[in-house]
N, C-alpha and C. Protein backbone atom coordinates (compact mmCIF):
# COMPACT_ATOMS: atom_id res chain seq x y z
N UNK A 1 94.01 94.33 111.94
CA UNK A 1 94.88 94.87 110.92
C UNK A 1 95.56 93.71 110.21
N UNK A 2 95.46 93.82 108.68
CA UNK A 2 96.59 92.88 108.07
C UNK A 2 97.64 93.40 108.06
N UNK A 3 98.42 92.45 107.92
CA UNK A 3 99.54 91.98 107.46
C UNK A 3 100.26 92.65 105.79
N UNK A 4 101.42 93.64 106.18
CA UNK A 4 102.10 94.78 105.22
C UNK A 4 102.48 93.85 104.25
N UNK A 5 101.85 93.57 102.50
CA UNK A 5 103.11 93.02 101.50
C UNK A 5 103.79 93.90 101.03
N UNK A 6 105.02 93.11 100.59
CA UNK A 6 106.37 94.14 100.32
C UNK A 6 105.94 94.53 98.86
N UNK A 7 106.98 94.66 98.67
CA UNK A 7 106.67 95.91 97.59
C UNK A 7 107.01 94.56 96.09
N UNK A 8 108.45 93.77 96.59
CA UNK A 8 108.11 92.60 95.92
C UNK A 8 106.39 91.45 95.57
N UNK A 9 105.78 91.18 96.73
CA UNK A 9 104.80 90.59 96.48
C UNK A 9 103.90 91.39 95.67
N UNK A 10 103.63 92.51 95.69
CA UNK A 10 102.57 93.10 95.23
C UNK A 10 102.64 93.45 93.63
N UNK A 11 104.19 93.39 93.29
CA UNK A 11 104.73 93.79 91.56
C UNK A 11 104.92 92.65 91.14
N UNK A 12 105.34 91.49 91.86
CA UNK A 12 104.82 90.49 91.30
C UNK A 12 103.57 89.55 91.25
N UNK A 13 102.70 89.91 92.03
CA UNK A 13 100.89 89.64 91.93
C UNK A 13 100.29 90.60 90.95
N UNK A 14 100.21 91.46 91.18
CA UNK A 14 100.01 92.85 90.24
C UNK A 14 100.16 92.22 88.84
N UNK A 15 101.80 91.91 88.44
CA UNK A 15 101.78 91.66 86.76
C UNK A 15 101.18 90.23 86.41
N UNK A 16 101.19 89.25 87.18
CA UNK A 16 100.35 88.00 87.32
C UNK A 16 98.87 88.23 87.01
N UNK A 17 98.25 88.77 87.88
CA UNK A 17 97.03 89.17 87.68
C UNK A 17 96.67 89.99 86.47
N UNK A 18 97.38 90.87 85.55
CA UNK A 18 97.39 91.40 84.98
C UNK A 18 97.11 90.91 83.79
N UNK A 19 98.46 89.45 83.51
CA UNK A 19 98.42 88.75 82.29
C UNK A 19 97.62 87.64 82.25
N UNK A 20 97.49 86.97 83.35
CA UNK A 20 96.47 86.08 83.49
C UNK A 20 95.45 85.76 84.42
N UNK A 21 94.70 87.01 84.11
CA UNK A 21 93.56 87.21 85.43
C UNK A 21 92.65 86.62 85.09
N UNK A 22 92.21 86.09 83.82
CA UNK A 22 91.00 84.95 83.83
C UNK A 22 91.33 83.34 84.01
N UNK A 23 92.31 82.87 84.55
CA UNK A 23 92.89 82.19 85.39
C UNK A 23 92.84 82.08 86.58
N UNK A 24 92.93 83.28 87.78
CA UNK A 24 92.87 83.00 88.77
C UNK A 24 91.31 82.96 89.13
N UNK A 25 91.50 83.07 90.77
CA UNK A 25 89.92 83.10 91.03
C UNK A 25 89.86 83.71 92.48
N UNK A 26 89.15 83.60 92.88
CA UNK A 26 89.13 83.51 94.50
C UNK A 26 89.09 82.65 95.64
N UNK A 27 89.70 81.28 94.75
CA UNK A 27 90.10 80.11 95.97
C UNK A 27 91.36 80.35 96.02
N UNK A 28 92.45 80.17 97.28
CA UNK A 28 93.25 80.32 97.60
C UNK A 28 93.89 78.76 96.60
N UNK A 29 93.47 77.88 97.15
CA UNK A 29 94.19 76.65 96.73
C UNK A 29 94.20 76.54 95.20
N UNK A 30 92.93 76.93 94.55
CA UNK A 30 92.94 77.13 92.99
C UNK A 30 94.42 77.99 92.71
N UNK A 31 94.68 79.01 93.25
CA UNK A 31 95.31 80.33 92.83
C UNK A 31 96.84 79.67 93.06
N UNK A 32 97.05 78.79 93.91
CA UNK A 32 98.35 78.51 94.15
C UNK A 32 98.65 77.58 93.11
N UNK A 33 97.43 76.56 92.43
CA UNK A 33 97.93 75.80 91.18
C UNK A 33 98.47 76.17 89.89
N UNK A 34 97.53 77.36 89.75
CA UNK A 34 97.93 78.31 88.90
C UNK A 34 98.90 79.13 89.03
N UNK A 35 99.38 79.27 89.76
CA UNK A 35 101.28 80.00 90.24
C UNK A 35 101.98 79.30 90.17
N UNK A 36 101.87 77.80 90.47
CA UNK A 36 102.73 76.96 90.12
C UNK A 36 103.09 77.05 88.53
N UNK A 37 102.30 77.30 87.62
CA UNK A 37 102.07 76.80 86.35
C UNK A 37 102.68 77.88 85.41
N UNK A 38 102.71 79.08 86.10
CA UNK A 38 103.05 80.35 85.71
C UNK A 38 104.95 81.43 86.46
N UNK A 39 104.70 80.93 87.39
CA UNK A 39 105.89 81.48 88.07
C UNK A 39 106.56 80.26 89.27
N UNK A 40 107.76 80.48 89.11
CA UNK A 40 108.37 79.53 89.87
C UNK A 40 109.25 80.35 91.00
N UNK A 41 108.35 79.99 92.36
CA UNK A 41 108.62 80.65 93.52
C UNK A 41 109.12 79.26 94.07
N UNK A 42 110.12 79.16 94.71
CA UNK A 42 110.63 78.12 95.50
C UNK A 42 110.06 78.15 96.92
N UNK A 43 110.20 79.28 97.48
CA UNK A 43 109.84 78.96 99.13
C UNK A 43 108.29 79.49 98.84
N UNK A 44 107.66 78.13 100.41
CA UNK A 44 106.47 78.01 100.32
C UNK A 44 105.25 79.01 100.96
N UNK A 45 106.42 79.63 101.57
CA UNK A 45 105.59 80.74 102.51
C UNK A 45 105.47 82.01 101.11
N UNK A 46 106.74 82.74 100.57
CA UNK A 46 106.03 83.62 99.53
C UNK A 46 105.07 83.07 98.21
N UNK A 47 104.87 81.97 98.29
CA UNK A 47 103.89 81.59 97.21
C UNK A 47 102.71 81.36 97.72
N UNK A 48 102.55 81.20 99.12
CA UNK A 48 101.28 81.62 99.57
C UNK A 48 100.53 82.66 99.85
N UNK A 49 102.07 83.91 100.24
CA UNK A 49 101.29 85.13 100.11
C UNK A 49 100.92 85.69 99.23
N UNK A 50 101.72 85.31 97.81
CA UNK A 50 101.25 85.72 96.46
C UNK A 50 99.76 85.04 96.40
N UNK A 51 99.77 83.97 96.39
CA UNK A 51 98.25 83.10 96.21
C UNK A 51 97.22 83.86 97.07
N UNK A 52 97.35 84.06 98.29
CA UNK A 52 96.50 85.15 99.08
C UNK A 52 96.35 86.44 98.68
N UNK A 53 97.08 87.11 97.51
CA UNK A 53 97.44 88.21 97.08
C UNK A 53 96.08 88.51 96.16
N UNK A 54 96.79 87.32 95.28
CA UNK A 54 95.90 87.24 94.20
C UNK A 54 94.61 87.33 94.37
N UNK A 55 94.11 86.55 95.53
CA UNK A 55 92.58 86.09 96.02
C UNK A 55 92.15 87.18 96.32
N UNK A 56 92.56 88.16 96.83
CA UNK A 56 92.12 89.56 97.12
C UNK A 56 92.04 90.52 96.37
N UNK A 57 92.77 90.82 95.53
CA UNK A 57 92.81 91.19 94.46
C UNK A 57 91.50 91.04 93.64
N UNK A 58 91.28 89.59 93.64
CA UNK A 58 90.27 89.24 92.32
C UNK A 58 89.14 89.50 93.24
N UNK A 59 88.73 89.39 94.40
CA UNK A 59 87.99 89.23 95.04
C UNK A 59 87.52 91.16 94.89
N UNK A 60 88.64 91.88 95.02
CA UNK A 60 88.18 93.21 95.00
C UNK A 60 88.00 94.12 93.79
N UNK A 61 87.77 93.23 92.62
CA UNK A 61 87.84 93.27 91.02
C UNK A 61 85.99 93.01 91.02
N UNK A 62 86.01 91.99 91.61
CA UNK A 62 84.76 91.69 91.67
C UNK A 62 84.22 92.36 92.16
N UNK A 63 83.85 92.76 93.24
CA UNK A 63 83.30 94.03 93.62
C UNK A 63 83.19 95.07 93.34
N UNK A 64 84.37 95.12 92.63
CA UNK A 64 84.30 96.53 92.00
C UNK A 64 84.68 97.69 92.69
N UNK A 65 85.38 97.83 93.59
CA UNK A 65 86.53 98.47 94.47
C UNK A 65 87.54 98.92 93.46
N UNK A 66 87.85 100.55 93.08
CA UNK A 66 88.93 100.89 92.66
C UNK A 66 89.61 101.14 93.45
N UNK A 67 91.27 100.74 93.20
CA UNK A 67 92.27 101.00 93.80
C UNK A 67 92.77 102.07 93.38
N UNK A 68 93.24 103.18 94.80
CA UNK A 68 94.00 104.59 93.75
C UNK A 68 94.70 104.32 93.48
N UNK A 69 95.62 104.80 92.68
CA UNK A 69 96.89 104.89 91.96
C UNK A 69 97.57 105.82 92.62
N UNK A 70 98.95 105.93 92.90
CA UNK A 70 99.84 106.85 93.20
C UNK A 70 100.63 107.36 92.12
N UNK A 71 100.31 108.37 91.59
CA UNK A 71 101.19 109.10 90.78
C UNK A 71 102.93 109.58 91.14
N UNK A 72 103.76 110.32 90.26
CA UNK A 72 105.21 110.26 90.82
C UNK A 72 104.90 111.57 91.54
N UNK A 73 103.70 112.75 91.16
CA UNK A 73 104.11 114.04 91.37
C UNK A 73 103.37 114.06 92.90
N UNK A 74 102.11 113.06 93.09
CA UNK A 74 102.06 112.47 94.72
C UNK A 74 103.44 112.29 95.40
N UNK A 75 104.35 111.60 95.03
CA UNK A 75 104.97 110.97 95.54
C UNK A 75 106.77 112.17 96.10
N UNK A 76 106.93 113.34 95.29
CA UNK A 76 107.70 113.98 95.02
C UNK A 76 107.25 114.82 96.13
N UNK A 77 106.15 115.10 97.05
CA UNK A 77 105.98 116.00 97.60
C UNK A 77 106.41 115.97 99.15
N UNK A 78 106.40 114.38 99.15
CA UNK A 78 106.88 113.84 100.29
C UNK A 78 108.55 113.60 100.21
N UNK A 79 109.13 112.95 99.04
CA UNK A 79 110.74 112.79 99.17
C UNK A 79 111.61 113.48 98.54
């Protein structure tokens, strides 16, 4: 089993990837140069999980894996 990202890592990988997804790639170490260049995360541990974020992400773009979406009226049934 991996490892849960918060809800922070994922809205901020998410809009990263979003605006500059022909930038990243699927090297981890590539992906962290390019975060440097784009967002300024101080501690070194969440800029790696973002960089690992990313890599998966693109990695599952490539493949071609859709991700569902959660709608609000999903979400209303439970809270």
């Amino acid at each position: 089993m991996g490892r849960i990202k918060t809800v922070l890592v994922k809205r901020v990988t998410k809009q990263l990837v979003k605006e500059h997804a022909d930038e990243f790639s699927e090297d981890f170490t590539k992906n962290k140069e390019v975060l440097a260049k784009y967002a300024k995360i101080e501690s070194p541990k969440l800029r790696n999980v973002v960089a690992g974020y990313v890599s998966r992400l693109i990695k599952q773009a490539k493949e071609g894996k859709v991700r569902r979406s959660i709608h609000k009226e999903d979400i209303s049934r439970f809270y």
